[in-house]
PDB file of N, CA and C in Angstrom:
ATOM      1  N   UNK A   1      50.651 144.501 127.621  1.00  0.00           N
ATOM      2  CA  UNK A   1      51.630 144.603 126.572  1.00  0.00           C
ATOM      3  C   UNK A   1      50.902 144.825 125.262  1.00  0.00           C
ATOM      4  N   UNK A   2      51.060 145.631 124.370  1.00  0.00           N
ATOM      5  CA  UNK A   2      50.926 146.179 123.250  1.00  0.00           C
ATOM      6  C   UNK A   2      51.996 145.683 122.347  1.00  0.00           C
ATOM      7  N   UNK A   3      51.309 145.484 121.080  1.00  0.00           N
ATOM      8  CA  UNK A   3      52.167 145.143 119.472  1.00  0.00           C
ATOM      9  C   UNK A   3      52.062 146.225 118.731  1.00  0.00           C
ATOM     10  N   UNK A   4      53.235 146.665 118.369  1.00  0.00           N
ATOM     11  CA  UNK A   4      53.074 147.981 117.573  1.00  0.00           C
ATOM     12  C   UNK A   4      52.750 147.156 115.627  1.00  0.00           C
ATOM     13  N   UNK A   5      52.083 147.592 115.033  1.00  0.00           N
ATOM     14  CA  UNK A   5      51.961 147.236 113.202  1.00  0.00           C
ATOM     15  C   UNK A   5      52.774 147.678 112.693  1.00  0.00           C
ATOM     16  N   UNK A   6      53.176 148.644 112.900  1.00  0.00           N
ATOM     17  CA  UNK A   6      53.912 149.475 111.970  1.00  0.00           C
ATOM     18  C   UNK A   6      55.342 149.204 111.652  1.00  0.00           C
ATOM     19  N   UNK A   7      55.744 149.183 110.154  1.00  0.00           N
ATOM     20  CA  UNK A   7      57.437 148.641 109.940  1.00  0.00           C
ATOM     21  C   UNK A   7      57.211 147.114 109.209  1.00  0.00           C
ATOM     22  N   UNK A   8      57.900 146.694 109.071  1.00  0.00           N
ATOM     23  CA  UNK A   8      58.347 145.749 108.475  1.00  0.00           C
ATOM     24  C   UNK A   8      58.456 144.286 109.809  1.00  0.00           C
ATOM     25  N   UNK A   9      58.790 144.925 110.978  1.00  0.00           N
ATOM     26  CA  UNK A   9      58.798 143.524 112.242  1.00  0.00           C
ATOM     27  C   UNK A   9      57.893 144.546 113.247  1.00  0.00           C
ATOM     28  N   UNK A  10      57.326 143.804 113.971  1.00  0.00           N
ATOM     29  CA  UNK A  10      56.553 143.959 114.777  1.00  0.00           C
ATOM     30  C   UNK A  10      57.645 143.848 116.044  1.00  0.00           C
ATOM     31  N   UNK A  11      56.888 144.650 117.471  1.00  0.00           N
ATOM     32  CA  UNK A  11      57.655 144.940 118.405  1.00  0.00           C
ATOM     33  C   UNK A  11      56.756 144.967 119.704  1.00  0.00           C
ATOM     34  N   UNK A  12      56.649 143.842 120.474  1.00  0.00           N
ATOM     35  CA  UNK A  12      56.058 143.961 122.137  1.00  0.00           C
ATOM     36  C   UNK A  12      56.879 145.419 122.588  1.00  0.00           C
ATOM     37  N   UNK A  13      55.633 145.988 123.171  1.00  0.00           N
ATOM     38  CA  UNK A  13      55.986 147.142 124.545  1.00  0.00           C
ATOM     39  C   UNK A  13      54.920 146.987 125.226  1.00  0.00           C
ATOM     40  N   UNK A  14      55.894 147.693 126.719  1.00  0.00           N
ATOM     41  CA  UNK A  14      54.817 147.879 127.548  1.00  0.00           C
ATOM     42  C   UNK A  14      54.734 149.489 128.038  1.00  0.00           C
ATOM     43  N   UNK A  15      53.732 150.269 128.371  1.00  0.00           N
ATOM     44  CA  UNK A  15      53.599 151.502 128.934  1.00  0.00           C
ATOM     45  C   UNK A  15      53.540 151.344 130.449  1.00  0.00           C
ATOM     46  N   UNK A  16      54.657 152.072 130.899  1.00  0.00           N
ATOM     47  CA  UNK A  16      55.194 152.221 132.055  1.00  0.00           C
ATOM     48  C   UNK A  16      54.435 153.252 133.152  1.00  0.00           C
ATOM     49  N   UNK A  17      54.520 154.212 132.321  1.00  0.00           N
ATOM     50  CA  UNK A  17      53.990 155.500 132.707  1.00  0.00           C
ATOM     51  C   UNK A  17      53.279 156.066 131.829  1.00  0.00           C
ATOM     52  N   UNK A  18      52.147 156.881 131.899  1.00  0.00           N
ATOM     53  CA  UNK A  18      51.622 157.680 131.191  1.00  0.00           C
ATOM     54  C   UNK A  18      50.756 159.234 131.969  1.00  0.00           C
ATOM     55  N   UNK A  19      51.579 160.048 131.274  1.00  0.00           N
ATOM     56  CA  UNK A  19      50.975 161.597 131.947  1.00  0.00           C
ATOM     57  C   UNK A  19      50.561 162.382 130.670  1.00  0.00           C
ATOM     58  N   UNK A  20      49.287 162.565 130.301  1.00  0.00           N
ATOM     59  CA  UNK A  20      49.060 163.329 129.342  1.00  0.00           C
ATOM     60  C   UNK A  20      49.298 162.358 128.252  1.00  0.00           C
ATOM     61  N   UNK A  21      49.738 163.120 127.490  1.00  0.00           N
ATOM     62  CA  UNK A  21      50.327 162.478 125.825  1.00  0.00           C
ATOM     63  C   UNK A  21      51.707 161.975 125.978  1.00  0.00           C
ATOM     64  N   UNK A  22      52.372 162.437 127.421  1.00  0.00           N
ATOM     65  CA  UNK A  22      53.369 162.017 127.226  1.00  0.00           C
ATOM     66  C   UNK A  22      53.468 160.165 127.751  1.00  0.00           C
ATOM     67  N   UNK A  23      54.130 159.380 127.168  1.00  0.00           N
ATOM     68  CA  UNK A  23      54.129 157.631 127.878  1.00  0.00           C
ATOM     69  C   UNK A  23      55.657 157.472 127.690  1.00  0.00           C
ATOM     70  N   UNK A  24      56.117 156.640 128.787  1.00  0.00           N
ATOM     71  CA  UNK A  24      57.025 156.363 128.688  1.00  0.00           C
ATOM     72  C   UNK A  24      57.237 154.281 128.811  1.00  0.00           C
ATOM     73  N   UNK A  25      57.518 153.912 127.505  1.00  0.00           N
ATOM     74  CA  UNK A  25      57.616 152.637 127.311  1.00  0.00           C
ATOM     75  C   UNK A  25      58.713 151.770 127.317  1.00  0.00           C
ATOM     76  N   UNK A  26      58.577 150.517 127.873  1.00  0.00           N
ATOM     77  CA  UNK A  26      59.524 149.362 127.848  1.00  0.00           C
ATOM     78  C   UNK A  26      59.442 148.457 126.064  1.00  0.00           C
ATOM     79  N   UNK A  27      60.697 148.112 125.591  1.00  0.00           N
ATOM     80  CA  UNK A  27      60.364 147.320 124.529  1.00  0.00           C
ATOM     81  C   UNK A  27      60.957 146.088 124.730  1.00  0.00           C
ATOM     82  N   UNK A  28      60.266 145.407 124.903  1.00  0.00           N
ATOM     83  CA  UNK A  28      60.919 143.821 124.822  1.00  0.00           C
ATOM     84  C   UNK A  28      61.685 143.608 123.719  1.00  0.00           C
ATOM     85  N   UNK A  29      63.016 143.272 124.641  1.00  0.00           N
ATOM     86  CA  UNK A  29      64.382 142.605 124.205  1.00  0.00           C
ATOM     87  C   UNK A  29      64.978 144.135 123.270  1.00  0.00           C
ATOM     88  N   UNK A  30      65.245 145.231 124.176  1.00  0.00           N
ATOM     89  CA  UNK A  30      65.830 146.602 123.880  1.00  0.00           C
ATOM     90  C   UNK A  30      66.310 146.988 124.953  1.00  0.00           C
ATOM     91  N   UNK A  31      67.618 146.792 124.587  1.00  0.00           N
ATOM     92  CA  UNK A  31      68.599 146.890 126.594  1.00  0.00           C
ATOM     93  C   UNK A  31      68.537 148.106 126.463  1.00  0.00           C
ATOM     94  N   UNK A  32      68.464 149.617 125.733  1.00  0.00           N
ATOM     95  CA  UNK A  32      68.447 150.641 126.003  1.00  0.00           C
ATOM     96  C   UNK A  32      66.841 151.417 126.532  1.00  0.00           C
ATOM     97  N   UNK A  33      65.873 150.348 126.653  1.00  0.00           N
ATOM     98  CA  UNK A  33      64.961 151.071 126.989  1.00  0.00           C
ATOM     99  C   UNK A  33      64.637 151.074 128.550  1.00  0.00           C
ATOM    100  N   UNK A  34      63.697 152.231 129.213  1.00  0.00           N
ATOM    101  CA  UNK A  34      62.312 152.733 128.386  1.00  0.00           C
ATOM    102  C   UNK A  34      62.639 154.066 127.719  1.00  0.00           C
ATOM    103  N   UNK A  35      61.456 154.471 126.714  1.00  0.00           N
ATOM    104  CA  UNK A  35      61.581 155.625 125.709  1.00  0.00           C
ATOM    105  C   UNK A  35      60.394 156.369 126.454  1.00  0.00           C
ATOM    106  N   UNK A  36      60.477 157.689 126.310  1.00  0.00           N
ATOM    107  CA  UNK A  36      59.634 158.436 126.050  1.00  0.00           C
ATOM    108  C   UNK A  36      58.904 158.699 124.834  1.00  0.00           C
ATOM    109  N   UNK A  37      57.773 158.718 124.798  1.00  0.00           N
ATOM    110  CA  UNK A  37      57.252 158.776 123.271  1.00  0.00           C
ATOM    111  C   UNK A  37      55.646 159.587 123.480  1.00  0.00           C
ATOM    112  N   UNK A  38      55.227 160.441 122.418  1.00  0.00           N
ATOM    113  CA  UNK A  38      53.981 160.692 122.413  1.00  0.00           C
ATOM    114  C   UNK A  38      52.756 159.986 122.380  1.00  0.00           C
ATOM    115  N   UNK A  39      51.253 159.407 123.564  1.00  0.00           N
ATOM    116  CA  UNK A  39      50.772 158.506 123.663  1.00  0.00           C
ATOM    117  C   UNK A  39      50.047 158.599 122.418  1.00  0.00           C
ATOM    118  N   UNK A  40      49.693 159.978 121.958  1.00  0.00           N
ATOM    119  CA  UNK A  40      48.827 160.104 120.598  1.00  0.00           C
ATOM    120  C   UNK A  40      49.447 159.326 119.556  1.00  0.00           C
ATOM    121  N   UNK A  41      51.332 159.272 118.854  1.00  0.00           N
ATOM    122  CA  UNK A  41      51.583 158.533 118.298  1.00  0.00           C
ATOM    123  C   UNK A  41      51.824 157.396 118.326  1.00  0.00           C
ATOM    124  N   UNK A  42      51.842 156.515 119.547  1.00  0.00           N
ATOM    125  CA  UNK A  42      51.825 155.528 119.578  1.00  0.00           C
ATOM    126  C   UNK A  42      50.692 154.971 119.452  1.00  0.00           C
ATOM    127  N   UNK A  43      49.322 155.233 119.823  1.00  0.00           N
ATOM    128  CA  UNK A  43      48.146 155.073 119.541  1.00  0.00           C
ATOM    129  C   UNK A  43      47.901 154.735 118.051  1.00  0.00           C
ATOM    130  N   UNK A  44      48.730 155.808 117.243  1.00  0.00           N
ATOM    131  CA  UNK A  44      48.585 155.616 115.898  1.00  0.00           C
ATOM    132  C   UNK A  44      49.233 154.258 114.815  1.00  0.00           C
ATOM    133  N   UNK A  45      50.281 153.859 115.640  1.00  0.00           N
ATOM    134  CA  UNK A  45      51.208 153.142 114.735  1.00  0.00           C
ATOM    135  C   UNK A  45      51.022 151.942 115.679  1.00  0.00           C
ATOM    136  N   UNK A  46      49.947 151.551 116.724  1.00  0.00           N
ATOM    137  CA  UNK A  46      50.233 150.525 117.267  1.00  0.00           C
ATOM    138  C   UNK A  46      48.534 150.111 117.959  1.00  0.00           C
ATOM    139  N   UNK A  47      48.285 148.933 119.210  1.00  0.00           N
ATOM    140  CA  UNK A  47      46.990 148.585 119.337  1.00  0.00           C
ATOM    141  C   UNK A  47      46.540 149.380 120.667  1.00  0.00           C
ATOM    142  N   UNK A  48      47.551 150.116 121.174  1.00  0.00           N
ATOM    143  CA  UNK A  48      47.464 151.330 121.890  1.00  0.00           C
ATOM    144  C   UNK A  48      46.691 151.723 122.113  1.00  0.00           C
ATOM    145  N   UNK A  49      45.226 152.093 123.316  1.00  0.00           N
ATOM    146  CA  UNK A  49      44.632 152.995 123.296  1.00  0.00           C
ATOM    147  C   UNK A  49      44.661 154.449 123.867  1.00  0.00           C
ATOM    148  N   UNK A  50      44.144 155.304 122.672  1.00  0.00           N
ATOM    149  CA  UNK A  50      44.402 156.424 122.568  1.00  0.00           C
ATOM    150  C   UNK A  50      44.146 157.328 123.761  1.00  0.00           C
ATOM    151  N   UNK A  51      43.049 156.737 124.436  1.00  0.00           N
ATOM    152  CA  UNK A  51      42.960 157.820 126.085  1.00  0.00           C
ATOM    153  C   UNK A  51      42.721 157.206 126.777  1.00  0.00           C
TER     154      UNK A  51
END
């Protein structure tokens, strides 16, 4: 599980999947997830590693 920094509240996820740049993440306590998201930007805005 990863803490994203970025924003004003902080947010547990977890990466589910990852193919390429693309990841697809769970967010703790977000009944609409998982998201698809770019792994490069999440890398950026969070403790994510980048490859």
């Amino acid at each position: 599980m990863a803490i994203s920094s970025a924003g004003p509240a902080s947010s547990a996820f977890r990466v589910i999947e990852r193919d390429g740049d693309a990841a697809q993440v769970a967010i703790a306590g977000v009944e609409n997830s998982p998201y698809a998201v770019s792994a490069e930007l999440l890398a950026s805005i969070s403790d994510y590693p980048a490859s």
